[in-house]
Protein backbone atom coordinates (compact mmCIF):
# COMPACT_ATOMS: atom_id res chain seq x y z
CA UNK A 1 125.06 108.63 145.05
CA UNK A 2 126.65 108.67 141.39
CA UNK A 3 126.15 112.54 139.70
CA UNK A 4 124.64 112.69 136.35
CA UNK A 5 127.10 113.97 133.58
CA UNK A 6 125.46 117.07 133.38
CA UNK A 7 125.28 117.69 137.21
CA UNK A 8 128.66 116.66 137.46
CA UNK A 9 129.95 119.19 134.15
CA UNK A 10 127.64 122.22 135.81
CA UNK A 11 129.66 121.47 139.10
CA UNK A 12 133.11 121.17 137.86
CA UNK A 13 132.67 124.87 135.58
CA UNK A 14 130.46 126.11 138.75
CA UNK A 15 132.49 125.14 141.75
CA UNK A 16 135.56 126.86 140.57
CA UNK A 17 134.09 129.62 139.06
CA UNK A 18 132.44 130.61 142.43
CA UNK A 19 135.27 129.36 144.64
CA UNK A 20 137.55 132.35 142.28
CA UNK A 21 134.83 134.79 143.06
CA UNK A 22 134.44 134.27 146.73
CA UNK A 23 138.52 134.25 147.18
CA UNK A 24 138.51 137.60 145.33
CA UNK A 25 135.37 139.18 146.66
CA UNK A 26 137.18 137.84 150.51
CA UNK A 27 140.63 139.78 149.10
CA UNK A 28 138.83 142.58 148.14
CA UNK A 29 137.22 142.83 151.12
CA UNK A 30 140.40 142.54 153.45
CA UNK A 31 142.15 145.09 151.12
CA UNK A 32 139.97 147.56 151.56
CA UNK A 33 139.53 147.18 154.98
CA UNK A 34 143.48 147.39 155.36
CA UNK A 35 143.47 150.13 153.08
CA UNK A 36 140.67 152.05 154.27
CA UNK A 37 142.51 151.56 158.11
CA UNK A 38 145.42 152.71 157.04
CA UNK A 39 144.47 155.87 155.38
CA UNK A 40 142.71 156.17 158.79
CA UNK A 41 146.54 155.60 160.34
CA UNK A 42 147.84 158.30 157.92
CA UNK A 43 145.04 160.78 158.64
CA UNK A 44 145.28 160.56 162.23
CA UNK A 45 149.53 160.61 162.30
CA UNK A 46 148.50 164.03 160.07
CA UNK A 47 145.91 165.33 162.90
CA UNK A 48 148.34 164.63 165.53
CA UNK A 49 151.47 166.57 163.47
CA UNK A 50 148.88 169.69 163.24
CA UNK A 51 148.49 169.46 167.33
CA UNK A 52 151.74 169.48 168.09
CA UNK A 53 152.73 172.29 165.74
CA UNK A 54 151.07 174.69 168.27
CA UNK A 55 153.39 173.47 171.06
CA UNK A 56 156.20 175.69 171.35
CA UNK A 57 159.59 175.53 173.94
CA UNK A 58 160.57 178.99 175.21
CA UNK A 59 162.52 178.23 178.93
CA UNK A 60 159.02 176.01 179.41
CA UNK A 61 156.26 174.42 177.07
CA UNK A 62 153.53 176.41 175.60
CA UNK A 63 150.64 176.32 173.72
CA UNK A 64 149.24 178.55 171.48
CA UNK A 65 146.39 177.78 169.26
CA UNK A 66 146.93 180.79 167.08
CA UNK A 67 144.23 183.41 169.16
CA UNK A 68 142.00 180.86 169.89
CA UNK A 69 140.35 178.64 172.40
CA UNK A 70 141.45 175.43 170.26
CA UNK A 71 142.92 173.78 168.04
CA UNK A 72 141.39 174.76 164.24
CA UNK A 73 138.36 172.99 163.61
CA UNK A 74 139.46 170.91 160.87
CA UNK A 75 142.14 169.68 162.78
CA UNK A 76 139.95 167.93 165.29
CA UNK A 77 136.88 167.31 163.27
CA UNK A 78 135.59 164.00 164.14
CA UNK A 79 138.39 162.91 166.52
CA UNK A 80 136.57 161.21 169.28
CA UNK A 81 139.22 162.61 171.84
CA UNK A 82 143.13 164.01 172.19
CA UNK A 83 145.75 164.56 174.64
CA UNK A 84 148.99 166.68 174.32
CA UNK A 85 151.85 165.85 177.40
CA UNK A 86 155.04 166.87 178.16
CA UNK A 87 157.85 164.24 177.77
CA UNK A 88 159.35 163.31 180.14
CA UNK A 89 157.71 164.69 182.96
CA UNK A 90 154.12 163.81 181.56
CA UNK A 91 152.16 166.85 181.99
CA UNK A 92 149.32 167.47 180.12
CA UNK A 93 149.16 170.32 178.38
CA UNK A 94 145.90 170.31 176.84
CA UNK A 95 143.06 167.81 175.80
CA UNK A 96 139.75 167.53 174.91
CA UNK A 97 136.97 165.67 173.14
CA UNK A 98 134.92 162.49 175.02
CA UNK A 99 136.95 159.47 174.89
CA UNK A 100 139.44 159.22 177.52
CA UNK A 101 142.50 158.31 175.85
CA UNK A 102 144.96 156.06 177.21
CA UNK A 103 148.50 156.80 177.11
CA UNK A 104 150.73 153.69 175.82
CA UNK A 105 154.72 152.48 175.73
CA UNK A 106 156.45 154.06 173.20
CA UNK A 107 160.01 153.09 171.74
CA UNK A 108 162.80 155.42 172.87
CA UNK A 109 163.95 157.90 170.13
CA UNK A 110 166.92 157.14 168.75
CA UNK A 111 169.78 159.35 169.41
CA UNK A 112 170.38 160.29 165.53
CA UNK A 113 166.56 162.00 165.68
CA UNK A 114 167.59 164.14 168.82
CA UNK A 115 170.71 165.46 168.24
CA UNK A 116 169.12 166.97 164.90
CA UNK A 117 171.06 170.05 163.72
CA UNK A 118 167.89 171.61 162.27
CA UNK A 119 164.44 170.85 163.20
CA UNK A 120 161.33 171.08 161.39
CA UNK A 121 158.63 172.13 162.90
CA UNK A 122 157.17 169.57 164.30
CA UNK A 123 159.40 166.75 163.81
CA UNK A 124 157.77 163.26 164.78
CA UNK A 125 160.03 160.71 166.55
CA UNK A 126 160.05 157.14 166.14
CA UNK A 127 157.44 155.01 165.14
CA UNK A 128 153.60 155.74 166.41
CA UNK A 129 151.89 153.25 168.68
CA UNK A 130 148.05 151.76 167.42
CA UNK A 131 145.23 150.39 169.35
CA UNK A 132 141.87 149.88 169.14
CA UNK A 133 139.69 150.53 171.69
CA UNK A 134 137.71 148.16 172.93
CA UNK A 135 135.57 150.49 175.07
CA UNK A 136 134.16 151.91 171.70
CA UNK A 137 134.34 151.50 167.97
CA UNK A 138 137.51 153.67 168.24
CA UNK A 139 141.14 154.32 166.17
CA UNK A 140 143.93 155.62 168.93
CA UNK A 141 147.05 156.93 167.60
CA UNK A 142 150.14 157.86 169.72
CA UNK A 143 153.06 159.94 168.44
CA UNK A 144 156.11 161.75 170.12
CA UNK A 145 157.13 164.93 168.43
CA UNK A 146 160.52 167.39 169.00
CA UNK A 147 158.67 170.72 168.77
CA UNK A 148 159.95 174.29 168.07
CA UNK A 149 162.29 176.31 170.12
CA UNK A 150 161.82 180.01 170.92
CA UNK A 151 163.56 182.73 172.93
CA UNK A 152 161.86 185.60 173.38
CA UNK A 153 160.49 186.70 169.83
CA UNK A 154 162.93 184.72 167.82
CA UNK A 155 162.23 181.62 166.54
CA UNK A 156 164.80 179.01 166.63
CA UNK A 157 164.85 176.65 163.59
CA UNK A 158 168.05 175.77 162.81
CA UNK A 159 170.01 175.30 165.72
CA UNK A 160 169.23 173.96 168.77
CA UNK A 161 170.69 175.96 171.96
CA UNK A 162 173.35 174.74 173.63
CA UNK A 163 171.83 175.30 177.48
CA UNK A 164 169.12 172.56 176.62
CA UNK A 165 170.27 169.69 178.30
CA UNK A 166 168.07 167.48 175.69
CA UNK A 167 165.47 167.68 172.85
CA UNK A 168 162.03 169.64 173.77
CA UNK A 169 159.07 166.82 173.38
CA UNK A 170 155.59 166.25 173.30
CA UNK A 171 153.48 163.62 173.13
CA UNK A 172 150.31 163.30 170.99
CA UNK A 173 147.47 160.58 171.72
CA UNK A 174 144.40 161.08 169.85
CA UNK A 175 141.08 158.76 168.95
CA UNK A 176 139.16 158.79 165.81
CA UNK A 177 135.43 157.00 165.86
CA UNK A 178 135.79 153.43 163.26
CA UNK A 179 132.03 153.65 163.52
CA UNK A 180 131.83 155.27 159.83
CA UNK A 181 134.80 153.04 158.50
CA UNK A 182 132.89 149.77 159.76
CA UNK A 183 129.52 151.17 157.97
CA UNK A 184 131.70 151.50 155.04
CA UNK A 185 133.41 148.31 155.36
CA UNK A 186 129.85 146.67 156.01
CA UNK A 187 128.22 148.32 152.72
CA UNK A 188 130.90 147.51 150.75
CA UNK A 189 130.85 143.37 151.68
CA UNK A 190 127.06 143.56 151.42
CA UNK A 191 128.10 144.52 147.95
CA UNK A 192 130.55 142.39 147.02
CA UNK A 193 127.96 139.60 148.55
CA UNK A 194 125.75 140.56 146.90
CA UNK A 195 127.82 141.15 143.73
CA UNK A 196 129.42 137.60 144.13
CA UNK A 197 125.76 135.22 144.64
CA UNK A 198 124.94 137.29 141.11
CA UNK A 199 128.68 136.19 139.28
CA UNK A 200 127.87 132.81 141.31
CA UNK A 201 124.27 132.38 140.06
CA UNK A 202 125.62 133.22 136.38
CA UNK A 203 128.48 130.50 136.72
CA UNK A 204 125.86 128.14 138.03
CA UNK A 205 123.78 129.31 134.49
CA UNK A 206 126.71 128.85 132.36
CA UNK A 207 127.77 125.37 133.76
CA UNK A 208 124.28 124.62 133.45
CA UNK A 209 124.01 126.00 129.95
CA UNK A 210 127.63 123.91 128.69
CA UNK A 211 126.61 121.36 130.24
CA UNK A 212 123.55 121.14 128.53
CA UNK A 213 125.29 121.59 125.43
CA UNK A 214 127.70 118.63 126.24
CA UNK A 215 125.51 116.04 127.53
CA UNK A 216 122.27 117.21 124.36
CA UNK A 217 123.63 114.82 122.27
CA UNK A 218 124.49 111.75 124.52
CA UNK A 219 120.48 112.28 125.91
CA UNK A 220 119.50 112.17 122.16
CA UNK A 221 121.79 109.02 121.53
CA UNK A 222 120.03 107.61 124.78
CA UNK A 223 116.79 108.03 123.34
CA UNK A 224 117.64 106.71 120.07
CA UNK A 225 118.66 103.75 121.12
CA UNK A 226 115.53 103.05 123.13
CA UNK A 227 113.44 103.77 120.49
CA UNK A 228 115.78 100.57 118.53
CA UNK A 229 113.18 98.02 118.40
CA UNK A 230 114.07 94.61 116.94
CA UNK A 231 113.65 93.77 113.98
CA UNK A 232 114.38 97.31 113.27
CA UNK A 233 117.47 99.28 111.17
CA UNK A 234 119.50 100.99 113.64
CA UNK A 235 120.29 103.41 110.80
CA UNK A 236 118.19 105.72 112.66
CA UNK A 237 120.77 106.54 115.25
CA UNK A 238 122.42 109.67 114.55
CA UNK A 239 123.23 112.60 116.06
CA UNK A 240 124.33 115.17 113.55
CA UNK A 241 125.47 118.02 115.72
CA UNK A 242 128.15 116.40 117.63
CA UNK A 243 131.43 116.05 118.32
CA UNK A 244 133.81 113.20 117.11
CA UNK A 245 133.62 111.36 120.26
CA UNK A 246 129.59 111.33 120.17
CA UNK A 247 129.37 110.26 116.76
CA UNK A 248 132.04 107.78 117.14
CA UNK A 249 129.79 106.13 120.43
CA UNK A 250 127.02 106.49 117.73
CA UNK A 251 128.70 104.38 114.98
CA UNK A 252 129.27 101.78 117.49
CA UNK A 253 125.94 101.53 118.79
CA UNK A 254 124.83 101.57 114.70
CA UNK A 255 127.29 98.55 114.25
CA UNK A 256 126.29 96.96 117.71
CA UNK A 257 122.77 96.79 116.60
CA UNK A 258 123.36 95.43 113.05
CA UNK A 259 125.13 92.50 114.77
CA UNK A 260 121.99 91.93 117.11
CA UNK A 261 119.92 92.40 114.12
CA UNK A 262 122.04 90.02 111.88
CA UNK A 263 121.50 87.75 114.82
CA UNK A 264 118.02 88.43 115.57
CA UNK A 265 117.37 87.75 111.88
CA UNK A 266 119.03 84.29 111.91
CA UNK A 267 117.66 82.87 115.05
CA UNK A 268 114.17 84.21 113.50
CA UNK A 269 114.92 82.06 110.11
CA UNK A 270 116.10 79.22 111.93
CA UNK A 271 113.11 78.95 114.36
CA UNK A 272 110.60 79.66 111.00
CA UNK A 273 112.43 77.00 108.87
CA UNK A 274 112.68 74.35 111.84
CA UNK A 275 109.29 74.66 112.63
CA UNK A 276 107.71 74.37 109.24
CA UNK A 277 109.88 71.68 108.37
CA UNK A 278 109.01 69.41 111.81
CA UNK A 279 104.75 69.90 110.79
CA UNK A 280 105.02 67.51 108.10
CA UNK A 281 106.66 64.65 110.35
CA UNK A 282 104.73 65.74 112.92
CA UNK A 283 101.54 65.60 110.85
CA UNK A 284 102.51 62.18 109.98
CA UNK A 285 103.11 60.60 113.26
CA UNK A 286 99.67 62.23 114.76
CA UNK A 287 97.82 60.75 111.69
CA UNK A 288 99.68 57.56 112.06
CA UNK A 289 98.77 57.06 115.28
CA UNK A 290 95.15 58.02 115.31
CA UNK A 291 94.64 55.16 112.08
CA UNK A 292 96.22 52.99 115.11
CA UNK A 293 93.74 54.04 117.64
CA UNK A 294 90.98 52.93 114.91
CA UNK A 295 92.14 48.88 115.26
CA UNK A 296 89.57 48.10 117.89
CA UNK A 297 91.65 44.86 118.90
CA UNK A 298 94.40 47.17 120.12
CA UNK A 299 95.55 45.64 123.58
CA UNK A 300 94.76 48.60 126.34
CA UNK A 301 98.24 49.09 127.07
CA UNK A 302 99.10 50.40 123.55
CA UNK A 303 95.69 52.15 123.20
CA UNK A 304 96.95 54.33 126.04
CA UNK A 305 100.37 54.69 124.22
CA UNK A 306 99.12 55.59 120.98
CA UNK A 307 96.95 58.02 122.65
CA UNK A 308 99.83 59.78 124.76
CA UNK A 309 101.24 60.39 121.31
CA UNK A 310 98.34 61.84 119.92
CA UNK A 311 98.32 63.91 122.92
CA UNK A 312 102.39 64.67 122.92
CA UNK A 313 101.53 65.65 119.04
CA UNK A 314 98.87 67.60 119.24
CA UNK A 315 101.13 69.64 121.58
CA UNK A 316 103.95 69.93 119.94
CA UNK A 317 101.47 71.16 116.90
CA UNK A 318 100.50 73.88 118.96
CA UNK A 319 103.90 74.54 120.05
CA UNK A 320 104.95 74.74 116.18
CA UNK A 321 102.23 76.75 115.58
CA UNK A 322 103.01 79.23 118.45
CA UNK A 323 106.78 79.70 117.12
CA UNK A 324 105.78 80.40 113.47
CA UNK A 325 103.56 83.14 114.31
CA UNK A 326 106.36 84.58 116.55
CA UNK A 327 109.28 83.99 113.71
CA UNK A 328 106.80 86.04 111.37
CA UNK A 329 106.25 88.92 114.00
CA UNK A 330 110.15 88.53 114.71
CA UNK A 331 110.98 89.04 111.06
CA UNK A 332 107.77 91.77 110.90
CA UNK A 333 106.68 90.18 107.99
CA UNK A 334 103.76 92.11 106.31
CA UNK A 335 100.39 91.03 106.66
CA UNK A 336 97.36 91.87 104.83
CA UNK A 337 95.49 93.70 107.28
CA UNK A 338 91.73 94.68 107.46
CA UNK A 339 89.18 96.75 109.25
CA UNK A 340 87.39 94.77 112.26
CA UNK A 341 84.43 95.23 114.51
CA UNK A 342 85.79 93.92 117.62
CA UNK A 343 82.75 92.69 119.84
CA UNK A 344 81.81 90.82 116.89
CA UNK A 345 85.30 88.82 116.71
CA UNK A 346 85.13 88.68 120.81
CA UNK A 347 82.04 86.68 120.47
CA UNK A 348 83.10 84.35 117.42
CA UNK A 349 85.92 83.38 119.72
CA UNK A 350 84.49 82.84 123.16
CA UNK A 351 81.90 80.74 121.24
CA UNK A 352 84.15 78.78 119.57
CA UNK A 353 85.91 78.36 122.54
CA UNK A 354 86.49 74.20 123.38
CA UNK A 355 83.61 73.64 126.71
CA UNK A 356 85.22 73.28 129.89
CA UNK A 357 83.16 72.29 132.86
CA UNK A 358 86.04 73.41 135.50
CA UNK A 359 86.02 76.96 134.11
CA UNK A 360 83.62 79.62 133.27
CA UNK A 361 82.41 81.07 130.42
CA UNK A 362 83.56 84.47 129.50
CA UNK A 363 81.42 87.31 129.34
CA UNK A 364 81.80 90.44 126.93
CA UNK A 365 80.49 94.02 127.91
CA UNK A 366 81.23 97.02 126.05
CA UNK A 367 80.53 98.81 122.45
CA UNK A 368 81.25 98.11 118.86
CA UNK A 369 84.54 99.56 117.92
CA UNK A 370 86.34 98.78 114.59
CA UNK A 371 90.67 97.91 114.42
CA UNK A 372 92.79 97.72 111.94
CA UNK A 373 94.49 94.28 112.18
CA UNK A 374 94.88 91.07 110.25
CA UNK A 375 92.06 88.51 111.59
CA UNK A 376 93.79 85.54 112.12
CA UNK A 377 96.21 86.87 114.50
CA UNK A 378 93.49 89.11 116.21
CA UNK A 379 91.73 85.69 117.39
CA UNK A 380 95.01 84.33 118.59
CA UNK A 381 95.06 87.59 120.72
CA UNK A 382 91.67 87.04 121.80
CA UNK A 383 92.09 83.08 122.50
CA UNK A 384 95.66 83.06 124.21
CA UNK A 385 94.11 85.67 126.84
CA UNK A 386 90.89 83.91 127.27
CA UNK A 387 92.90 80.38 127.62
CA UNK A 388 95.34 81.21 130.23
CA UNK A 389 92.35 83.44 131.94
CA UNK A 390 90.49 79.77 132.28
CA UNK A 391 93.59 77.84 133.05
CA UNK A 392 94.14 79.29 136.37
CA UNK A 393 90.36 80.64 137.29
CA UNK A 394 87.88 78.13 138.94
CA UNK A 395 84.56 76.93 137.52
CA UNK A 396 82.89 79.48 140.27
CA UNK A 397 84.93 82.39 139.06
CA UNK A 398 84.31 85.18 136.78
CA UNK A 399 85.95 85.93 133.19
CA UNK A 400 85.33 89.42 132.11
CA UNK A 401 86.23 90.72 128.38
CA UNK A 402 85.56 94.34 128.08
CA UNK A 403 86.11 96.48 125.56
CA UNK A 404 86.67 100.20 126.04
CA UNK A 405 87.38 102.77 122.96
CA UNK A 406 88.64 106.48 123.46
CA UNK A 407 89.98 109.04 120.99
CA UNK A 408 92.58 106.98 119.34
CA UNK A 409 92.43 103.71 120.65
CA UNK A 410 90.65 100.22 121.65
CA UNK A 411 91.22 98.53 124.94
CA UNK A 412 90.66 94.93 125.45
CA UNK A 413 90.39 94.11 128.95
CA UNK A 414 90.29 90.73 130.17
CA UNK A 415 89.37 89.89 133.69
CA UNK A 416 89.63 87.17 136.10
CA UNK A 417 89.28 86.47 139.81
CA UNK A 418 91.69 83.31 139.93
CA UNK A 419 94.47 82.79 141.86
CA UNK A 420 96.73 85.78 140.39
CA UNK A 421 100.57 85.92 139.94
CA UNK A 422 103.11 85.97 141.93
CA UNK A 423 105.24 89.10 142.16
CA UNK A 424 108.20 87.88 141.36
CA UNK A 425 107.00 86.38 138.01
CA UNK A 426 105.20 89.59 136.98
CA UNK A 427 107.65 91.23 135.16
CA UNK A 428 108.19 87.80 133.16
CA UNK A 429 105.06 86.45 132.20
CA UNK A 430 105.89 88.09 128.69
CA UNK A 431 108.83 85.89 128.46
CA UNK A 432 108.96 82.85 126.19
CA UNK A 433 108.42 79.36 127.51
CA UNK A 434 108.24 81.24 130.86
CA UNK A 435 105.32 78.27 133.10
CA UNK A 436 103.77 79.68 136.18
CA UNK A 437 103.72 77.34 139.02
CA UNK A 438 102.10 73.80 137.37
CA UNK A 439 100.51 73.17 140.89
CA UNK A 440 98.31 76.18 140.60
CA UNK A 441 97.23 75.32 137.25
CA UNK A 442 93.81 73.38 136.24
CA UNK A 443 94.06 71.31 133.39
CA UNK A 444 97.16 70.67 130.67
CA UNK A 445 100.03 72.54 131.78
CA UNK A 446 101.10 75.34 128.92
CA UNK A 447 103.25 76.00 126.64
CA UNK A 448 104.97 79.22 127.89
CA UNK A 449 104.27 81.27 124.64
CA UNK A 450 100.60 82.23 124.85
CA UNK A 451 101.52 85.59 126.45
CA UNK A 452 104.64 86.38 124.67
CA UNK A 453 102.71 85.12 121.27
CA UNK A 454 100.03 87.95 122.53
CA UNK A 455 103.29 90.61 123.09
CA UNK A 456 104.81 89.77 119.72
CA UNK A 457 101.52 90.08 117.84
CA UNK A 458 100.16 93.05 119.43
CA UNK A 459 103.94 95.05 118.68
CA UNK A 460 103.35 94.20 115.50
CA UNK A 461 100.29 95.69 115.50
CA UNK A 462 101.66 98.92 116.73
CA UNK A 463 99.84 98.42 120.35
CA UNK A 464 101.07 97.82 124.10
CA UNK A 465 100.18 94.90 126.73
CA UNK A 466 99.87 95.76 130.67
CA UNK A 467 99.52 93.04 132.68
CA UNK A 468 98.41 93.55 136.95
CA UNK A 469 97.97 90.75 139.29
CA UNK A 470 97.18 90.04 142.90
CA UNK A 471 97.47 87.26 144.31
CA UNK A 472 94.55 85.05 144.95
CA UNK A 473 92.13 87.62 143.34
CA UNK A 474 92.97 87.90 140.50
CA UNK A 475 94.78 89.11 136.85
CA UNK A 476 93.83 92.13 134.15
CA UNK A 477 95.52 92.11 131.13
CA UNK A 478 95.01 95.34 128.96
CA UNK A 479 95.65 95.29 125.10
CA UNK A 480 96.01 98.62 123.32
CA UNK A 481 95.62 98.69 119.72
CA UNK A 482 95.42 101.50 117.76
CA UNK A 483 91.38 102.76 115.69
CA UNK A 484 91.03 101.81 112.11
């Protein structure tokens, strides 16, 4: 499926425009979420630094939590559970909270951090281990740390003592619940969602909005040139509020159509002059031949001759006729044209109509209604419709001409029930010289320029033709022309 231009401008400014927001509202996301994990990291390597600053070496390990039963609140606030142990031996020398921690693998120390000459208190050793826990939305951090040394009531900061055989340690696992992180992490990419189908919707706005801008004048170009009917000045196509580009496309069009019209306007003069100047031969041969048919020793054999060419005259008159009226509504020549009362002028022509045993006789229904139009070419409306209606509907059919006014217009409606048109030629019964199937046609096959004499006239007029069909029951054909 081929895109529209504006479809396909709103999705080239839209797709990229949201594709940038999602990839930054995605590295937002994972930023913060690395960020927000590793202040967790930092927080918890600081929790587990306070613990083991109330370990203490004197001949053996101990604790002492400063007078009381534990470590300071603040220190284990929301830790989901701890662990201190000896190293290497592995005794644990206290714990609490919960979780059940689990002890991992950590790196040796390196020798440089044990053989320290002065040692803060505590000094962590090599680098943590981290693990989440799968066994609940938990942070574990695991740290080894060289802790003070006392003897007796002296405190021992600067030196280690030589009758250590190696550096006093302690281990530190401790858990920290991710359950508040996640919530965090969730609210904030329900915001940036929610942030980003916003920015999306207003790229999808401003695409649609540019675009709109871009393709405004191509769509009023388009509709120009519909409106372009010929004969017509294809001055009218301009689009004053464009770019270069769009009025350069509208210059060409403007030039295209003078050529068609130049064209138009020739083939128009051509088919006027050639017609008006074959009536007078053609006049003279039909008149020449009917004296003929008035010898009344004419051998049978020419009689029928002289009566084909009658015939062949007669119509080629009516031919002649039909293409002058359609070179004048070609080259919209003006006509002098009058207010008239339609039923009236239906009637004048059905009656005048030639009798035809094989067909039926129209019938009108409706009310008066007055047009504006010039007569003449009114009853050629009227008389091409009822003629072709009778050329292809039996003498026990039905010919309806109804006329129906509204607000602002007149419809003439003529009916039949015979044998309809075939699908395929419906959208081409308008065209000139276009003959329907001779074999389902009563009488003189036609011309081919009743109905487009009808389409050219009623233009003129300012009205419309619609033409349905079904076959083998029948054809409408609906003139619009505009009140007086």
């Amino acid at each position: 499926m081929t895109l529209s231009i504006r479809s396909s401008v709103t999705l080239a400014i839209a797709l990229p425009l949201i594709g940038g927001i999602a990839l930054v509202a995605v590295a937002s996301a994972w930023r913060t979420a690395s960020d927000r994990l590793a202040d967790l990291d930092e927080d918890l390597a600081a929790r587990g630094a306070a613990l083991a600053s109330y370990v203490a070496f004197d001949g053996g390990f101990t604790v002492d939590f400063e007078g009381g039963p534990g470590p300071a609140p603040d220190v284990t606030s929301s830790l989901l559970g701890w662990r201190l142990t000896t190293e290497p031996d592995g005794d644990v020398l206290f714990e609490g909270g919960t979780l059940a921690v689990p002890d991992v693998s950590l790196a040796p120390a390196s020798p440089d951090d044990l053989q320290r000459a002065d040692w803060p208190r505590p000094w962590r050793l090599g680098d943590p281990a981290l693990q989440t826990l799968d066994a609940s939305p938990a942070r574990a951090w695991t740290g080894r740390f060289l802790v003070r040394v006392e003897e007796g009531e002296v405190e021992m900061v600067r030196d280690r003592p030589t009758d250590l055989s190696s550096a006093p340690t302690v281990r530190v696992t401790l858990a920290e619940d991710l359950t508040p992180l996640r919530r965090d992490r969730n609210a904030h990419a329900a915001l940036l969602a929610l942030l980003g189908a916003g920015l999306s919707l207003g790229a999808i706005a401003m695409g649609a909005l540019l675009s709109e801008r871009i393709t405004r004048p191509l769509e009023q170009l388009a509709a120009d040139a519909r409106a372009v009917r010929l004969p017509a000045s294809p001055a009218s196509i301009e689009v004053p509020h464009a770019g270069p580009e769009v009025q350069a496309l509208a210059r060409s069009l403007r030039e295209a159509f003078a050529r068609v019209q130049e064209a138009y306007t020739r083939q128009a003069r051509f088919t006027a002059d050639a017609s008006h100047e074959l009536r007078t031969p053609l006049t003279q041969i039909r008149t020449e031949a009917e004296v003929t048919l008035c010898v009344g020793t004419l051998d049978p054999t020419v009689r029928e001759a002289l009566e084909g060419i009658v015939e062949g005259a007669d119509r080629m008159q009516s031919i002649l006729e039909g293409l002058l009226l359609l070179a004048r509504a070609d080259a919209d020549a003006p006509a002098d044209r009058a207010p008239i009362e339609m039923l009236d002028r239906v009637r004048r022509v059905i009656d005048a109509l030639p009798p035809d045993p094989t067909a039926p006789l129209p019938t009108v229904e409706g009310e008066a209604c007055i047009v504006r139009a010039v007569p003449g070419q009114l009853d050629i409306v009227v008389r091409n419709l009822l003629n072709n209606a009778r050329r292809h509907t039996p003498a026990d059919g039905r010919i309806t001409v109804r006329l129906v006014p509204d607000a602002a217009n007149v419809r003439l409606v003529v009916t039949d029930t015979g044998e309809g048109i075939d699908p395929d030629e419906l959208p081409h019964v308008f065209e000139r010289f276009r003959v329907g199937d001779p074999s389902r046609q009563r009488g003189p096959v036609g011309s081919g320029l009743g109905l487009a004499i009808v389409a050219a006239v009623v233009g003129q007029h300012g009205g419309t033709v619609d033409v349905a069909s079904v076959r083998d029951r029948g054809t409408t054909v609906t003139v619009t022309l505009p009140k007086a």
